[in-house]
PDB file of N, CA and C in Angstrom:
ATOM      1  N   UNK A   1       9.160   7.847  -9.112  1.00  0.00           N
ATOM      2  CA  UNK A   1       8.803   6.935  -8.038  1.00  0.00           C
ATOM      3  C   UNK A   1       9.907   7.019  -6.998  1.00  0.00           C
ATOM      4  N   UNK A   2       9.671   7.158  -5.642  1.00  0.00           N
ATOM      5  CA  UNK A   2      10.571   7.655  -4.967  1.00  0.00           C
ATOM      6  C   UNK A   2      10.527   6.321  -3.961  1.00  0.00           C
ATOM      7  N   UNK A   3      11.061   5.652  -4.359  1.00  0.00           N
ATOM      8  CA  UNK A   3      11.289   3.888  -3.269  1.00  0.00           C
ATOM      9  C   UNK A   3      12.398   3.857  -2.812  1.00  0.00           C
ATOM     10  N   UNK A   4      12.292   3.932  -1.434  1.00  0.00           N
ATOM     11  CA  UNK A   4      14.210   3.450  -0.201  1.00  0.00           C
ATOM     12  C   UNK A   4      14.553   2.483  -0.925  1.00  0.00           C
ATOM     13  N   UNK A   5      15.893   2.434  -0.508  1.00  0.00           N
ATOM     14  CA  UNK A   5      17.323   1.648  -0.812  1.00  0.00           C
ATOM     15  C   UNK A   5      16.735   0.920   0.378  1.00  0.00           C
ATOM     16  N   UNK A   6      16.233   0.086   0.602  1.00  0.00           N
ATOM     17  CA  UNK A   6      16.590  -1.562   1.657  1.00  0.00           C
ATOM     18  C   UNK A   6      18.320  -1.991   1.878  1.00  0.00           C
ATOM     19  N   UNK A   7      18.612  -2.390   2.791  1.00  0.00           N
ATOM     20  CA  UNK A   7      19.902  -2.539   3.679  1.00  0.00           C
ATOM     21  C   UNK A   7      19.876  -3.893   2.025  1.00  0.00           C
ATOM     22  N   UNK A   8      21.017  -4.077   1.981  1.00  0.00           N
ATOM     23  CA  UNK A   8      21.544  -4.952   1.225  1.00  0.00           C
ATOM     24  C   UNK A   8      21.230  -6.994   2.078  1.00  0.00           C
ATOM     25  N   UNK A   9      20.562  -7.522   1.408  1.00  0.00           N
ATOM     26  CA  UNK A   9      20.105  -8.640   2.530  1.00  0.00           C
ATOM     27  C   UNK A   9      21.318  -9.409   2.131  1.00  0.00           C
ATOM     28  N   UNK A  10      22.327  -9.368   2.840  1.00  0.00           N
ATOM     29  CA  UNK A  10      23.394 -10.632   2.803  1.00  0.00           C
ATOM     30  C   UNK A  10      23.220 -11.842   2.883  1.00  0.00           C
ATOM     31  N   UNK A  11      22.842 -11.914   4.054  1.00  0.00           N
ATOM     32  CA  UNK A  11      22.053 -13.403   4.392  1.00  0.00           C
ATOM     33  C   UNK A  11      21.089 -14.404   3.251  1.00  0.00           C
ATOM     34  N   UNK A  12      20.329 -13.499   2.402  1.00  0.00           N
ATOM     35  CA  UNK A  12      19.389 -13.954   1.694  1.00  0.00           C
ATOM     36  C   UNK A  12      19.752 -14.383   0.203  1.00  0.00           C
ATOM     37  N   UNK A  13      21.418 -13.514  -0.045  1.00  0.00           N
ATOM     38  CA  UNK A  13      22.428 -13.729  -1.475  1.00  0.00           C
ATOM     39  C   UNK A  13      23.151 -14.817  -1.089  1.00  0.00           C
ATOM     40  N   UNK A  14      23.466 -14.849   0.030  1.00  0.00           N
ATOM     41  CA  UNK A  14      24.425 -15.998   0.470  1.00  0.00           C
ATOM     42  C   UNK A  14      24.146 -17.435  -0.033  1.00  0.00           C
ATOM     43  N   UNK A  15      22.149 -17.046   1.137  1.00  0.00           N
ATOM     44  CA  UNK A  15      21.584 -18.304   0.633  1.00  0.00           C
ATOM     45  C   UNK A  15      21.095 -18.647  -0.993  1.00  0.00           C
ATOM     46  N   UNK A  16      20.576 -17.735  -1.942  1.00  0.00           N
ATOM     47  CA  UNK A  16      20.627 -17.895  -3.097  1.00  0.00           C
ATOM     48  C   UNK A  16      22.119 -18.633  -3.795  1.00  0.00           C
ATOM     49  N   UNK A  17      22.975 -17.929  -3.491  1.00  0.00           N
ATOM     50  CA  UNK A  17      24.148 -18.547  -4.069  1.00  0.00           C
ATOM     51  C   UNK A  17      24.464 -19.926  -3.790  1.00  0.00           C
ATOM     52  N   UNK A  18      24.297 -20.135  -2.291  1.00  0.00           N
ATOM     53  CA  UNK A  18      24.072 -21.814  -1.956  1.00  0.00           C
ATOM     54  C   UNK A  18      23.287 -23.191  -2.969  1.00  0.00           C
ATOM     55  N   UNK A  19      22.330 -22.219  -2.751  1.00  0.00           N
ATOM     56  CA  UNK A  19      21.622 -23.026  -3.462  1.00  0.00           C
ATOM     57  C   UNK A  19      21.527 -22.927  -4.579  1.00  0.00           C
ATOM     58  N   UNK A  20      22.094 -21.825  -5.723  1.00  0.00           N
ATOM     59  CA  UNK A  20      22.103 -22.026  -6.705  1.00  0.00           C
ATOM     60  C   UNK A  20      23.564 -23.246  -6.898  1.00  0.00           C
ATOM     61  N   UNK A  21      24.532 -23.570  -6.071  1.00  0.00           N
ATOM     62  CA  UNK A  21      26.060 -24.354  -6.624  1.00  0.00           C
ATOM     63  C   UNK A  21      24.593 -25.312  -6.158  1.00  0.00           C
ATOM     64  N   UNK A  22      23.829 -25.726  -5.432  1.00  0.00           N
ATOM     65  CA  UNK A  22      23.321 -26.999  -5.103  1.00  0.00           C
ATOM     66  C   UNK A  22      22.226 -27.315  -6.382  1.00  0.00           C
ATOM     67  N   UNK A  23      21.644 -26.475  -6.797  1.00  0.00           N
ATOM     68  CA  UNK A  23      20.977 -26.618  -8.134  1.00  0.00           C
ATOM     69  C   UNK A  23      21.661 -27.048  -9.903  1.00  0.00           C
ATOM     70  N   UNK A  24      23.460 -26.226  -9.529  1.00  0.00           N
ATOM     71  CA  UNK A  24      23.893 -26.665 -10.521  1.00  0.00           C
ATOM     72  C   UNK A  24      24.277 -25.038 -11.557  1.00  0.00           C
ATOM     73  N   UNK A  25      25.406 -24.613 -11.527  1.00  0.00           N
ATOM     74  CA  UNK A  25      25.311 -22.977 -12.038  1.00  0.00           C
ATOM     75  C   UNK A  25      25.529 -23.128 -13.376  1.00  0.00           C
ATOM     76  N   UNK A  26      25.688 -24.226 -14.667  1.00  0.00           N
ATOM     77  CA  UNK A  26      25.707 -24.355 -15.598  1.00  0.00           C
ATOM     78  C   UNK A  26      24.228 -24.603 -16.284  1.00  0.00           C
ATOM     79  N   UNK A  27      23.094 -24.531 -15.546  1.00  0.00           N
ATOM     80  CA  UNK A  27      21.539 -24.843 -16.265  1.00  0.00           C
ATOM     81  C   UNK A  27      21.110 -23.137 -15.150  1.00  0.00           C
ATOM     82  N   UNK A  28      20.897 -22.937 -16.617  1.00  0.00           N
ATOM     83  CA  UNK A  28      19.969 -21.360 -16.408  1.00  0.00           C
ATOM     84  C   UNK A  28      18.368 -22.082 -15.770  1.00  0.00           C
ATOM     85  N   UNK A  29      17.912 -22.594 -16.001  1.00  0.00           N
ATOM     86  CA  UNK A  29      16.817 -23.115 -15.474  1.00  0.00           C
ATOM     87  C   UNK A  29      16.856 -23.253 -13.985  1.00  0.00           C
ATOM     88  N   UNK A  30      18.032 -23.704 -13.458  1.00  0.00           N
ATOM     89  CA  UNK A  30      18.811 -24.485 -12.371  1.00  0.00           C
ATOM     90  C   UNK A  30      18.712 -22.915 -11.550  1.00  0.00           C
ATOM     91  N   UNK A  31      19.491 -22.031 -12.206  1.00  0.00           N
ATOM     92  CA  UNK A  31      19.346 -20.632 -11.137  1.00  0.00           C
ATOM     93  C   UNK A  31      18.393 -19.991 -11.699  1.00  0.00           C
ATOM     94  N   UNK A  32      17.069 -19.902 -12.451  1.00  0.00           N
ATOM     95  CA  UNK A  32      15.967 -19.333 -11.852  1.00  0.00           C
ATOM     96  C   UNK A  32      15.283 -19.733 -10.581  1.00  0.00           C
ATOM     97  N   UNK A  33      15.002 -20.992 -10.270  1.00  0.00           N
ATOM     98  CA  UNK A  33      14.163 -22.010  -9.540  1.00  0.00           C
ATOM     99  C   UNK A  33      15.013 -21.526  -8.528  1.00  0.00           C
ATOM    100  N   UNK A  34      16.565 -20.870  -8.186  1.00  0.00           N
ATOM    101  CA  UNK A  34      17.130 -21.100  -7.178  1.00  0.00           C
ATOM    102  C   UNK A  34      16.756 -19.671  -6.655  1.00  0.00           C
ATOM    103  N   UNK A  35      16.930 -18.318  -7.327  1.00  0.00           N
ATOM    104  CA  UNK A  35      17.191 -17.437  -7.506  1.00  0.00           C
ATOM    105  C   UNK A  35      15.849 -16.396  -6.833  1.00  0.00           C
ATOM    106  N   UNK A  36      14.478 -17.448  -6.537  1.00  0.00           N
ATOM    107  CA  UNK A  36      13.047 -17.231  -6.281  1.00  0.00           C
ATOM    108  C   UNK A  36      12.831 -17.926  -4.811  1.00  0.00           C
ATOM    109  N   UNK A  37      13.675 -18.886  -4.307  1.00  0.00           N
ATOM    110  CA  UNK A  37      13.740 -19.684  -3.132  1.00  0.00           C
ATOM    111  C   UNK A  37      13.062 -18.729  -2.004  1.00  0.00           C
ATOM    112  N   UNK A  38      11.599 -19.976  -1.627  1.00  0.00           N
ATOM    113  CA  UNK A  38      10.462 -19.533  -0.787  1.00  0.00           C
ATOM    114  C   UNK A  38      10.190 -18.141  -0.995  1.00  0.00           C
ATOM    115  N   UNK A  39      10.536 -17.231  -2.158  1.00  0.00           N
ATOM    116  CA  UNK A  39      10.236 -15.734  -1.890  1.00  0.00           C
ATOM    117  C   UNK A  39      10.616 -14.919  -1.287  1.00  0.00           C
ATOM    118  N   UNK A  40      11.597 -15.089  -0.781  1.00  0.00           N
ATOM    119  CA  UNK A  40      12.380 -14.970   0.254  1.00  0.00           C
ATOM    120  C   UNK A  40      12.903 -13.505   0.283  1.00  0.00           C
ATOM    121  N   UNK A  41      13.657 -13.254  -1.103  1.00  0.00           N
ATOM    122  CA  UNK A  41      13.698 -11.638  -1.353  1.00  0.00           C
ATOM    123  C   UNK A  41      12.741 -10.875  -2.280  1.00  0.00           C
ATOM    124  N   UNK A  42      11.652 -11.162  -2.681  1.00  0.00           N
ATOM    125  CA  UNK A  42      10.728 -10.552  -3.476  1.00  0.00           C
ATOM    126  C   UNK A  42       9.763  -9.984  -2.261  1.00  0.00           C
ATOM    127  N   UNK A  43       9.797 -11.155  -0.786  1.00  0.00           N
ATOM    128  CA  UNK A  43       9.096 -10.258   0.508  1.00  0.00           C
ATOM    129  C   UNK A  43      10.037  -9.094   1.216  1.00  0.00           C
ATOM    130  N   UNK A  44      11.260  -9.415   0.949  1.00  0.00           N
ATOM    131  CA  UNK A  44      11.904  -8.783   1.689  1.00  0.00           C
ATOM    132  C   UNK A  44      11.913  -7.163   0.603  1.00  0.00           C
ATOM    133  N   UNK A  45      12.043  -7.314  -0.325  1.00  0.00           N
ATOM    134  CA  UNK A  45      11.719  -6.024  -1.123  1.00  0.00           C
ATOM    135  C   UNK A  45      10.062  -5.357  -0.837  1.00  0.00           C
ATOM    136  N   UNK A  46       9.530  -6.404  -0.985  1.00  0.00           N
ATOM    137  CA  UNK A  46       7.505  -5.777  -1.110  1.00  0.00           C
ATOM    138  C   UNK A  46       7.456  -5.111   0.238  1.00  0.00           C
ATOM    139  N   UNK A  47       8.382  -5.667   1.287  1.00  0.00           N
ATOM    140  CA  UNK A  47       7.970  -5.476   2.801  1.00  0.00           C
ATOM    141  C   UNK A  47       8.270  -3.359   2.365  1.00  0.00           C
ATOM    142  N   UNK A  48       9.355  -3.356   2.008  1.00  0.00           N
ATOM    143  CA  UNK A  48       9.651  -2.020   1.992  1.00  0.00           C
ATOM    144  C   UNK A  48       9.292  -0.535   0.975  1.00  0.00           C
ATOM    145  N   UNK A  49       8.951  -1.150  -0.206  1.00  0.00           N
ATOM    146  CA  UNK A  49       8.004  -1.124  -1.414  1.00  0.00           C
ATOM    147  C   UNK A  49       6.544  -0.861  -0.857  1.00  0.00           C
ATOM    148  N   UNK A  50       6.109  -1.844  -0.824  1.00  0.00           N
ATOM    149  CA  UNK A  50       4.443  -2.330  -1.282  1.00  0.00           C
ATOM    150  C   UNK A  50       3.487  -1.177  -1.093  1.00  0.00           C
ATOM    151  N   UNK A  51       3.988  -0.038  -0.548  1.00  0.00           N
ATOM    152  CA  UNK A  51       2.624   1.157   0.034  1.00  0.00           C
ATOM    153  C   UNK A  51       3.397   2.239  -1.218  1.00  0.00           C
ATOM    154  N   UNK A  52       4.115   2.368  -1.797  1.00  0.00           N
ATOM    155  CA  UNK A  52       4.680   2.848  -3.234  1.00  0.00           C
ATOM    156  C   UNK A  52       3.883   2.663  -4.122  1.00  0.00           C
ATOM    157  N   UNK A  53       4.134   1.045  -4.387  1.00  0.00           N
ATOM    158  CA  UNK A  53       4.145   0.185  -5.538  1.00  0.00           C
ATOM    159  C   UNK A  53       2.315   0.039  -5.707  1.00  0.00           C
ATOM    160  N   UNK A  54       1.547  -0.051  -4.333  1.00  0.00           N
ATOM    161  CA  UNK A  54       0.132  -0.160  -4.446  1.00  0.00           C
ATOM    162  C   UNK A  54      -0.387   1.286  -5.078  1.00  0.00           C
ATOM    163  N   UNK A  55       0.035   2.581  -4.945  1.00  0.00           N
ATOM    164  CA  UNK A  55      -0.412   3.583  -5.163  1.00  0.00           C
ATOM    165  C   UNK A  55       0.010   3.668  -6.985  1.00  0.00           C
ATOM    166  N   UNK A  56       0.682   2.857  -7.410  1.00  0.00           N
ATOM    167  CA  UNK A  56       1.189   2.835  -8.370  1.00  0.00           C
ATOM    168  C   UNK A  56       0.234   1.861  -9.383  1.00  0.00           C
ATOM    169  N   UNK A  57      -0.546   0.932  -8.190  1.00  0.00           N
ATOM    170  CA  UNK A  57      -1.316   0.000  -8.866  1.00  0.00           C
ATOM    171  C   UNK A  57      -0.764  -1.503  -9.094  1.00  0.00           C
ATOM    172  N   UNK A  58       0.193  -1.439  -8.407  1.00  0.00           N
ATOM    173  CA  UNK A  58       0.663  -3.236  -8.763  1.00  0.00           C
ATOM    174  C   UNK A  58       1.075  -4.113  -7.374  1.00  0.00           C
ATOM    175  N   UNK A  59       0.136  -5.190  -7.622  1.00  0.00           N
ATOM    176  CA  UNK A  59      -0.185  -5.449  -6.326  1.00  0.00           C
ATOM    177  C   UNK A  59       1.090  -6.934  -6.062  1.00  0.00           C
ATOM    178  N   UNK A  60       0.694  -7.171  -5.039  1.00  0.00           N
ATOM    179  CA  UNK A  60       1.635  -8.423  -4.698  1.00  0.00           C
ATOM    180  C   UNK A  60       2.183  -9.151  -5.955  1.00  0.00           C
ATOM    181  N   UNK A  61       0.491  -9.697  -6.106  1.00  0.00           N
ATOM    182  CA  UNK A  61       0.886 -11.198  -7.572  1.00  0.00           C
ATOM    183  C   UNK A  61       2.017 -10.425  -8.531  1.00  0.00           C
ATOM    184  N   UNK A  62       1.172  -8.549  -9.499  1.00  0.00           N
ATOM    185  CA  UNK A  62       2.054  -8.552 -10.526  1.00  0.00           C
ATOM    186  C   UNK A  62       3.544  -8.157 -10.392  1.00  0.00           C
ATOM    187  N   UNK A  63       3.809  -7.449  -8.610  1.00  0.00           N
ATOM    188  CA  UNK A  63       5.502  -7.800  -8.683  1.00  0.00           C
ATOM    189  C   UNK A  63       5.777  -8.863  -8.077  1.00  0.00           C
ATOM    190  N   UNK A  64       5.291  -9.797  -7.668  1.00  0.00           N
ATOM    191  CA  UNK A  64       5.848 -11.644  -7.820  1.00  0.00           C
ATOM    192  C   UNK A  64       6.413 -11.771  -9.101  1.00  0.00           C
ATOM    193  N   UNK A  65       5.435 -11.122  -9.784  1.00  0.00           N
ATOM    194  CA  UNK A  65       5.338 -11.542 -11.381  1.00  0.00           C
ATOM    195  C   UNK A  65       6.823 -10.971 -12.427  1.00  0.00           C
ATOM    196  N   UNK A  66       6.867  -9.949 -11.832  1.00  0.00           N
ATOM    197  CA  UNK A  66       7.753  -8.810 -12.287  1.00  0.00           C
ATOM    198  C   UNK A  66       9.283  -9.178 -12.078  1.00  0.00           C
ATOM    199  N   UNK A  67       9.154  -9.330 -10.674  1.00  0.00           N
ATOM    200  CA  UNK A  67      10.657  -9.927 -10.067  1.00  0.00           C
ATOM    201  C   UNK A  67      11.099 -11.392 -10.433  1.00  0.00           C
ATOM    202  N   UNK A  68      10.092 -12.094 -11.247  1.00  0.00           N
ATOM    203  CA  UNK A  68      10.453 -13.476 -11.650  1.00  0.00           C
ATOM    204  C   UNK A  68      10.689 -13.320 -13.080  1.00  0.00           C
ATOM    205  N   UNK A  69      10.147 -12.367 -13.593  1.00  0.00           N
ATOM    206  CA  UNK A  69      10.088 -11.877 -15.178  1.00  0.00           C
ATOM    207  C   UNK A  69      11.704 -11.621 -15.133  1.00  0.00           C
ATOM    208  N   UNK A  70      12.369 -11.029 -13.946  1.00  0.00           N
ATOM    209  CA  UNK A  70      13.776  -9.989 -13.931  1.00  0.00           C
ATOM    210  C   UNK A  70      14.568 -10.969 -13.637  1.00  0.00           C
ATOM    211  N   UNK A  71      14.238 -12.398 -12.930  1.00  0.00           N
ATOM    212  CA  UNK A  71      15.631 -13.253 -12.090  1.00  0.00           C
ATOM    213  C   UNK A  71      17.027 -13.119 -12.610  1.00  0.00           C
ATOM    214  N   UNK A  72      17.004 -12.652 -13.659  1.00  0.00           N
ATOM    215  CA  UNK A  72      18.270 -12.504 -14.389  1.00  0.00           C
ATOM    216  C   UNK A  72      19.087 -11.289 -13.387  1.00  0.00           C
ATOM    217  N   UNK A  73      18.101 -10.540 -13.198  1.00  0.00           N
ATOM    218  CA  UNK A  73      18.996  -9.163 -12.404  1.00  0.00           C
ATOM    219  C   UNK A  73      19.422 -10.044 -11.230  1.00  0.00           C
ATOM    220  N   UNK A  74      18.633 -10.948 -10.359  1.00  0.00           N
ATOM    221  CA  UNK A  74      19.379 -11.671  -9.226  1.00  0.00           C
ATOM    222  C   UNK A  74      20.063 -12.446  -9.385  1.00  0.00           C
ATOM    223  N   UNK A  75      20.241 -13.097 -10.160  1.00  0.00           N
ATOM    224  CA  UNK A  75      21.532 -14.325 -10.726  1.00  0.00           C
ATOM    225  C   UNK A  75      22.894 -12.930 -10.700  1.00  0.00           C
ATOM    226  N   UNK A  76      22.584 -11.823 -11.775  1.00  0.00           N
ATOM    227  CA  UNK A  76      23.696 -11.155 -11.772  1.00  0.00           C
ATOM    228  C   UNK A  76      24.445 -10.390 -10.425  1.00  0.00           C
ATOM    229  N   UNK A  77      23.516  -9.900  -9.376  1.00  0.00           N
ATOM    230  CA  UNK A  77      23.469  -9.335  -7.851  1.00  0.00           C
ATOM    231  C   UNK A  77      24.109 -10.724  -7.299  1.00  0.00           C
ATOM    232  N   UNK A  78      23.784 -11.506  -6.889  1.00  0.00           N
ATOM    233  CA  UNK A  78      23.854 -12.734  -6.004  1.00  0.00           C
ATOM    234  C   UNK A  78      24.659 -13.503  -6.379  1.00  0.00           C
ATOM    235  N   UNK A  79      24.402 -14.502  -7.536  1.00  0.00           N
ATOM    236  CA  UNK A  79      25.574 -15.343  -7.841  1.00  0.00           C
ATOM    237  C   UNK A  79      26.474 -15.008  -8.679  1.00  0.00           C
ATOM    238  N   UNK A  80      26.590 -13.960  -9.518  1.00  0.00           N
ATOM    239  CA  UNK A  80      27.706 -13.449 -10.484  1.00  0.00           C
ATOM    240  C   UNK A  80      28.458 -12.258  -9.369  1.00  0.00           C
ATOM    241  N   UNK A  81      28.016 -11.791  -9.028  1.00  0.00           N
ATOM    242  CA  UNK A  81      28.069 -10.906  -8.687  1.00  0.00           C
ATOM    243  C   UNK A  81      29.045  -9.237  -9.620  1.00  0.00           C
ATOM    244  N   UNK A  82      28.169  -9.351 -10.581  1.00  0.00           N
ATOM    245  CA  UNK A  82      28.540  -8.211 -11.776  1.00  0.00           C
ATOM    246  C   UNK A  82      27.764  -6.846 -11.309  1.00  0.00           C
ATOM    247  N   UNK A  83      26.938  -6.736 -10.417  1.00  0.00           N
ATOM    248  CA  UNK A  83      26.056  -5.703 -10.450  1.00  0.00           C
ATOM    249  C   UNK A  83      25.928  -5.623  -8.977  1.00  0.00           C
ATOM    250  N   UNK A  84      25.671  -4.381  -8.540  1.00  0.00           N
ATOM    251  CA  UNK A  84      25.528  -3.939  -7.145  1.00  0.00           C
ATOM    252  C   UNK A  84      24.214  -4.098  -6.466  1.00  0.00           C
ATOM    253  N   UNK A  85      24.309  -3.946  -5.220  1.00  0.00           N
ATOM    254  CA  UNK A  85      22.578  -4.595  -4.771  1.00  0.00           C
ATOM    255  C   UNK A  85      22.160  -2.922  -5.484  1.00  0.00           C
ATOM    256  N   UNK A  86      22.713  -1.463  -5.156  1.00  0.00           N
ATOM    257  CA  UNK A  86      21.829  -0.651  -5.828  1.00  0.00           C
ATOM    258  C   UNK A  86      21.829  -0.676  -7.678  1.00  0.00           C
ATOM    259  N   UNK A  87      22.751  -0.890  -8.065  1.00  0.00           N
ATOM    260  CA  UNK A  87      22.206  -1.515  -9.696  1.00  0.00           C
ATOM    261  C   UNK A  87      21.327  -2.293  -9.700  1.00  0.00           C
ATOM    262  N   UNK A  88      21.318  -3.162  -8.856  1.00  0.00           N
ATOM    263  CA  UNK A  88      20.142  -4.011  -8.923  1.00  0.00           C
ATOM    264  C   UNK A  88      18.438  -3.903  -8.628  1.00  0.00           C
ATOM    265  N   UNK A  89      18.575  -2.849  -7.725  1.00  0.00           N
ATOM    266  CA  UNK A  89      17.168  -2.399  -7.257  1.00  0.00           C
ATOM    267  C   UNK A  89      16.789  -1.227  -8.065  1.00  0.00           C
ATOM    268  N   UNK A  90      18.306  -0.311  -8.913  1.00  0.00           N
ATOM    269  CA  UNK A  90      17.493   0.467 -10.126  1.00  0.00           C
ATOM    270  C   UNK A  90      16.832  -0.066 -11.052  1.00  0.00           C
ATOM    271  N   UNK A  91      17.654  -1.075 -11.504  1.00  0.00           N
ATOM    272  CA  UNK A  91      16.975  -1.567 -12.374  1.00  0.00           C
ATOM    273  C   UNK A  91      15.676  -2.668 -12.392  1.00  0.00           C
ATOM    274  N   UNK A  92      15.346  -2.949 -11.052  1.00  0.00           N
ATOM    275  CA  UNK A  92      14.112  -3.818 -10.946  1.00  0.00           C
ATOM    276  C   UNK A  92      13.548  -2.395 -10.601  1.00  0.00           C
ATOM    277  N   UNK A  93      13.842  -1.474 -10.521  1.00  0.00           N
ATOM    278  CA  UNK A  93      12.471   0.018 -10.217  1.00  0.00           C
ATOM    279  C   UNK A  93      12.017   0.102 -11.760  1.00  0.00           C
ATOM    280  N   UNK A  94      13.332   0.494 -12.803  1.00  0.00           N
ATOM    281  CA  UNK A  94      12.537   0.884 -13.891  1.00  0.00           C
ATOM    282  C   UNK A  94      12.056  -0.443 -14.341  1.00  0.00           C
ATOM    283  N   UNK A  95      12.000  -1.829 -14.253  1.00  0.00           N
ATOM    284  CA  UNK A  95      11.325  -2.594 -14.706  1.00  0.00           C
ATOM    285  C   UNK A  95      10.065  -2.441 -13.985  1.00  0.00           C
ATOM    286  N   UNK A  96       9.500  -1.865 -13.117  1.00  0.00           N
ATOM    287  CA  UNK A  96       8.324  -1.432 -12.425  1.00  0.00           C
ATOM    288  C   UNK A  96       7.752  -0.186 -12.781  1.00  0.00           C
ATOM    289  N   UNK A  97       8.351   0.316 -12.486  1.00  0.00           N
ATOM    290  CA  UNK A  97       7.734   1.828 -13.499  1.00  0.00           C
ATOM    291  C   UNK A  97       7.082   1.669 -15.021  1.00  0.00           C
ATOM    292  N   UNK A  98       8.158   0.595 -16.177  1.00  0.00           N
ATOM    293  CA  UNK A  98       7.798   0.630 -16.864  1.00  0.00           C
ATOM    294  C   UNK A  98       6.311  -0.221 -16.777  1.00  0.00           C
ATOM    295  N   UNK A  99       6.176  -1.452 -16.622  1.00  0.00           N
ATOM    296  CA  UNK A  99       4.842  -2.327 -16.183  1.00  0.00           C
ATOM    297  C   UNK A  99       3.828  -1.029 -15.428  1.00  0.00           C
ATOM    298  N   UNK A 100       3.802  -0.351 -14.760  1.00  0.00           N
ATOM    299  CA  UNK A 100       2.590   0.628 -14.472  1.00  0.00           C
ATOM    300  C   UNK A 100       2.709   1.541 -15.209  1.00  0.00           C
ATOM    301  N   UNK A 101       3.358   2.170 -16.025  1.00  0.00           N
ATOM    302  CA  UNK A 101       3.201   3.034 -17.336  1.00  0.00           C
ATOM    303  C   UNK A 101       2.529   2.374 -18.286  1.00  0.00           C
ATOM    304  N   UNK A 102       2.702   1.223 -18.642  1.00  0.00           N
ATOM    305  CA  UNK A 102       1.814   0.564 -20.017  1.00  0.00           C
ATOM    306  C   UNK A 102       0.650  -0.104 -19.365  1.00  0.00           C
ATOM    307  N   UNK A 103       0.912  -0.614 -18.265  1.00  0.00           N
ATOM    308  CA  UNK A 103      -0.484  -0.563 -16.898  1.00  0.00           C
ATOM    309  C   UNK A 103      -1.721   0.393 -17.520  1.00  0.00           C
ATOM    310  N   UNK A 104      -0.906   1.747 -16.882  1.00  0.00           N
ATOM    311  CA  UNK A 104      -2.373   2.805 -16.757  1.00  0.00           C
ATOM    312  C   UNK A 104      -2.377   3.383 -17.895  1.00  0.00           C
ATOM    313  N   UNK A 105      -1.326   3.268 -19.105  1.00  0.00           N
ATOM    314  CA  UNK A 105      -1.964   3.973 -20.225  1.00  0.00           C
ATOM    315  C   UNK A 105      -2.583   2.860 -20.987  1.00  0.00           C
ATOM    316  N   UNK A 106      -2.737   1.760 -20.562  1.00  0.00           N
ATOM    317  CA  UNK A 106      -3.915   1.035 -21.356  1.00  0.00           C
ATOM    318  C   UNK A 106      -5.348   1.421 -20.446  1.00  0.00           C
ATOM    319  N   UNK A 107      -5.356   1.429 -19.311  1.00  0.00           N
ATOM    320  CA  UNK A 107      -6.405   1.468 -19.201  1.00  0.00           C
ATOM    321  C   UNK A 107      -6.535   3.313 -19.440  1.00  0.00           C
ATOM    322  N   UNK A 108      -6.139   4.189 -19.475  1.00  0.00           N
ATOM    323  CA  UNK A 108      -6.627   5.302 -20.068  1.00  0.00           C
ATOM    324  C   UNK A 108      -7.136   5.252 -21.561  1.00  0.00           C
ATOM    325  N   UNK A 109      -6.261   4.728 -21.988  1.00  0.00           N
ATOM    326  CA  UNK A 109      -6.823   4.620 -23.606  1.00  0.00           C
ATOM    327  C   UNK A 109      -7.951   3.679 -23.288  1.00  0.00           C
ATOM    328  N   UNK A 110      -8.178   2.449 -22.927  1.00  0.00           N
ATOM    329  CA  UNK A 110      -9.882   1.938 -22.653  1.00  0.00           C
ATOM    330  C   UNK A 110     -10.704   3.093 -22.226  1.00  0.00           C
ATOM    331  N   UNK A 111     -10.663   3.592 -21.450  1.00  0.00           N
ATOM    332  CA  UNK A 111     -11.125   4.624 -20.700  1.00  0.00           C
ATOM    333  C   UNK A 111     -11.877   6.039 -21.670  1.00  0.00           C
ATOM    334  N   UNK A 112     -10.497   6.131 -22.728  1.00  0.00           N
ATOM    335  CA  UNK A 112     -10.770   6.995 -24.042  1.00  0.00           C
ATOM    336  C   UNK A 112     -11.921   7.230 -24.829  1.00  0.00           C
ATOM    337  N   UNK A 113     -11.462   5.405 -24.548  1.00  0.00           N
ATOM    338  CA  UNK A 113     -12.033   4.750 -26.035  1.00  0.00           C
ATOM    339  C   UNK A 113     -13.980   4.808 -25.592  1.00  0.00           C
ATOM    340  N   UNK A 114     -13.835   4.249 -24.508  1.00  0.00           N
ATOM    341  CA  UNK A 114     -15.164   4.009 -23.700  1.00  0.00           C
ATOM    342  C   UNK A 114     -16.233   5.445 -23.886  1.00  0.00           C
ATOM    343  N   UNK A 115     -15.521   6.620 -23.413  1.00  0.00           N
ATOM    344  CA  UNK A 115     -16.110   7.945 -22.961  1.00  0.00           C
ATOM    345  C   UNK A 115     -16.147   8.432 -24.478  1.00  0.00           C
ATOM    346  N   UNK A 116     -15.012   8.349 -25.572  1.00  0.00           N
ATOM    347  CA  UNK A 116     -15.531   8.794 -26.838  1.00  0.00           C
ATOM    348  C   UNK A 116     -17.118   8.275 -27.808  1.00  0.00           C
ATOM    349  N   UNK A 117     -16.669   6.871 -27.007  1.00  0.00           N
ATOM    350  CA  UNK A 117     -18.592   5.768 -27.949  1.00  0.00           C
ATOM    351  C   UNK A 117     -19.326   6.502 -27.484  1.00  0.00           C
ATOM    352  N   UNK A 118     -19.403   6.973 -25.912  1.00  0.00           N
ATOM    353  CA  UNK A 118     -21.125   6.776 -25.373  1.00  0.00           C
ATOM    354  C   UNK A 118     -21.967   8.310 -26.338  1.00  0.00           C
TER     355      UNK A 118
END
């Protein structure tokens, strides 16, 4: 899967980090809820993504879905800051790759399964 590096959104870690000290950085609960604020970087990724990621088969909802499944990678990018924005976007790729690999080999195996009955 061949997806650009996006400019590193400063502005958008800053504000995560804000609001995660305003949520409270000792409740993991506290920086998911913070870490997702208005969507803010899950658009700013799809904006640059999404004509990839659609040919791939996963549409808005399941990387909403995907990138909220991962918040852990943005707590570590943003408010820890242990990991690089590109560590961070490798590893939300192969968490995407993998979700459309078990994606389309289920529906091939349905597909299998279907064309072997008739």
């Amino acid at each position: 899967m061949s997806l650009s590096e996006p400019e590193e959104p400063k502005e958008l870690k800053q504000m995560i980090k804000e609001l995660n000290a305003v949520l409270g950085s000792d409740k993991v609960r506290g920086k998911s809820r913070g870490v997702l604020v208005y969507n803010k970087l899950p658009q700013y990724i799809w904006s640059s993504w999404n004509k990839e990621l659609k040919k791939l088969g996963i549409d808005w909802r399941e990387f909403l879905s995907i990138i909220s499944k991962n918040s852990d990678l943005i707590i570590e990018w943003a408010v820890e800051e242990k990991i690089s924005w590109r560590e961070f976007l490798n590893r939300l790729k192969n968490a995407l790759i993998t979700y459309s690999e078990t994606k389309t080999e289920k529906k091939v195996s349905l597909d299998f399964f279907v064309k072997k009955s008739i």
